[in-house]
Protein backbone atom coordinates (compact mmCIF):
# COMPACT_ATOMS: atom_id res chain seq x y z
CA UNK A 1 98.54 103.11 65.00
CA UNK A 2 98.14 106.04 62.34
CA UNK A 3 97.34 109.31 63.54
CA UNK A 4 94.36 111.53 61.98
CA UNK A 5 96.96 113.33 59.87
CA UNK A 6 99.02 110.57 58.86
CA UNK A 7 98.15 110.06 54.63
CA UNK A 8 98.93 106.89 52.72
CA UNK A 9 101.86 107.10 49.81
CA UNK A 10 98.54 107.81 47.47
CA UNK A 11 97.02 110.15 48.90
CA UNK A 12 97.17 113.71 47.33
CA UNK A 13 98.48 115.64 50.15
CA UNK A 14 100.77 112.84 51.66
CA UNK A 15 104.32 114.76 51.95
CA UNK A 16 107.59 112.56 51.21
CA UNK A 17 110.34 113.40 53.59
CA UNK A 18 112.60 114.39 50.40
CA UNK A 19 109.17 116.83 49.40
CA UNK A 20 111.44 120.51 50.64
CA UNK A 21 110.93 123.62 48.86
CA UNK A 22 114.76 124.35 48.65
CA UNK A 23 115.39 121.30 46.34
CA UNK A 24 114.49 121.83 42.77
CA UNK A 25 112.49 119.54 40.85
CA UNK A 26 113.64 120.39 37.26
CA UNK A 27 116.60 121.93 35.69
CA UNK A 28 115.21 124.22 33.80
CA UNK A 29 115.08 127.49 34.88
CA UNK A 30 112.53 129.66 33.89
CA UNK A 31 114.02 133.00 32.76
CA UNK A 32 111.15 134.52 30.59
CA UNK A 33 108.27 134.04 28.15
CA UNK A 34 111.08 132.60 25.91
CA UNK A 35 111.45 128.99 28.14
CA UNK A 36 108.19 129.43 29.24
CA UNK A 37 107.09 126.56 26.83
CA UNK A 38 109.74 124.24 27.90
CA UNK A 39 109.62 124.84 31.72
CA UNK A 40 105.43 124.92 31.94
CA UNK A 41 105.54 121.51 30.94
CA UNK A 42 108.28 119.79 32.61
CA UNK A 43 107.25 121.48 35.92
CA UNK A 44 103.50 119.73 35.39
CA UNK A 45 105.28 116.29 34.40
CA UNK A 46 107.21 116.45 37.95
CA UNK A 47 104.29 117.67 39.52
CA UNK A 48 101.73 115.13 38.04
CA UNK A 49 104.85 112.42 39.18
CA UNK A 50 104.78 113.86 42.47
CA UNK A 51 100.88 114.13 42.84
CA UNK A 52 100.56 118.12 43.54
CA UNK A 53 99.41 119.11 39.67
CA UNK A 54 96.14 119.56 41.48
CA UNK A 55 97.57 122.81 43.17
CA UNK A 56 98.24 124.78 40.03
CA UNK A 57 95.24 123.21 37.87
CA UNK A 58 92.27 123.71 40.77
CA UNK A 59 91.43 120.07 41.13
CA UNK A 60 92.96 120.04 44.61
CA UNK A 61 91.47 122.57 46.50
CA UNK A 62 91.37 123.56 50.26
CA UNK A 63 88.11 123.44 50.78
CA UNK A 64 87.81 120.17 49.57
CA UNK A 65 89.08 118.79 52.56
CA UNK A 66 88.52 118.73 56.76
CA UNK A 67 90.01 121.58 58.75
CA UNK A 68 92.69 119.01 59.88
CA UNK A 69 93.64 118.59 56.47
CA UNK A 70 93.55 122.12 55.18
CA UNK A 71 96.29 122.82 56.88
CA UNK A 72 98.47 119.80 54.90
CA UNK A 73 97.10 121.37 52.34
CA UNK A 74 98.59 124.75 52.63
CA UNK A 75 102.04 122.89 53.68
CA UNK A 76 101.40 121.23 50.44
CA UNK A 77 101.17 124.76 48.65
CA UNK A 78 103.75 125.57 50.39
CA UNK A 79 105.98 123.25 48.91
CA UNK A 80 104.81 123.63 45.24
CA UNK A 81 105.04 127.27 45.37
CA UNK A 82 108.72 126.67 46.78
CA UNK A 83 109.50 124.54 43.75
CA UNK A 84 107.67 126.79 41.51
CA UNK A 85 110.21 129.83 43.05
CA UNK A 86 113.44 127.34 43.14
CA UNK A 87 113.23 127.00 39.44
CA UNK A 88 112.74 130.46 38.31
CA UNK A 89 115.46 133.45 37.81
CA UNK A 90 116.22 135.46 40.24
CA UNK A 91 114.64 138.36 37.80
CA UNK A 92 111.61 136.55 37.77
CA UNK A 93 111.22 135.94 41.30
CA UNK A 94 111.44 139.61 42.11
CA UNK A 95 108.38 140.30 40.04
CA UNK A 96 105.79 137.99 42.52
CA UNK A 97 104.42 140.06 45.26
CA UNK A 98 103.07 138.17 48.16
CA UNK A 99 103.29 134.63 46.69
CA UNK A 100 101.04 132.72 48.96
CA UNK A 101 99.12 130.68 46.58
CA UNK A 102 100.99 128.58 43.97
CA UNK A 103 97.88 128.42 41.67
CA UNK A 104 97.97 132.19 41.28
CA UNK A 105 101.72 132.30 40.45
CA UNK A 106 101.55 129.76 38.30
CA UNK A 107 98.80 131.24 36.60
CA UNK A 108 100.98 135.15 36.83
CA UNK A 109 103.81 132.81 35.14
CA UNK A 110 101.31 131.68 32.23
CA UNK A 111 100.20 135.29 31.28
């Protein structure tokens, strides 16, 4: 029997047991404004593969979903912001204060 929390393969939020925020998801590593067009794009590719683009391009949002599954949803940030962070330089990394919402660092990244 499936539990309230338990999401199907297709569902946006569902979580893979390989889905960890220290394994990369692209190698490319984003060092500046001069990858930037090369990394932007292969990070939405893996995330569009992985279903989490929503998180950086605001079709996914929180408050789209039940209590219960606003907090996958933040586990789900959680994870994209970890990727986000596992494929940047050190450098870079430095430069985000308080990254809690991958959406806003991705959009920092952009500028």
């Amino acid at each position: 029997m499936r539990g309230k929390t338990d999401l199907d393969h297709n569902h946006p939020l569902f979580l893979h047991p390989s889905n960890t925020t220290g394994a990369p998801i692209i190698s490319i590593q984003l060092t500046g404004s001069e990858n930037y067009s090369t990394w932007s794009p292969a990070m939405e590719i893996q995330l569009l593969g992985k279903k989490k683009l929503g998180l950086i391009d605001e079709t996914l949002k929180k408050g789209d979903f039940s209590t219960e599954l606003g907090h996958q949803c933040d586990r789900c940030n959680a994870i994209v912001l970890g990727w986000i962070m596992s494929s940047m330089s050190k450098e870079l990394i430095t430069g985000i204060l308080y990254p809690r919402d991958a959406r806003k660092v991705w959009e920092d990244l952009k500028e």
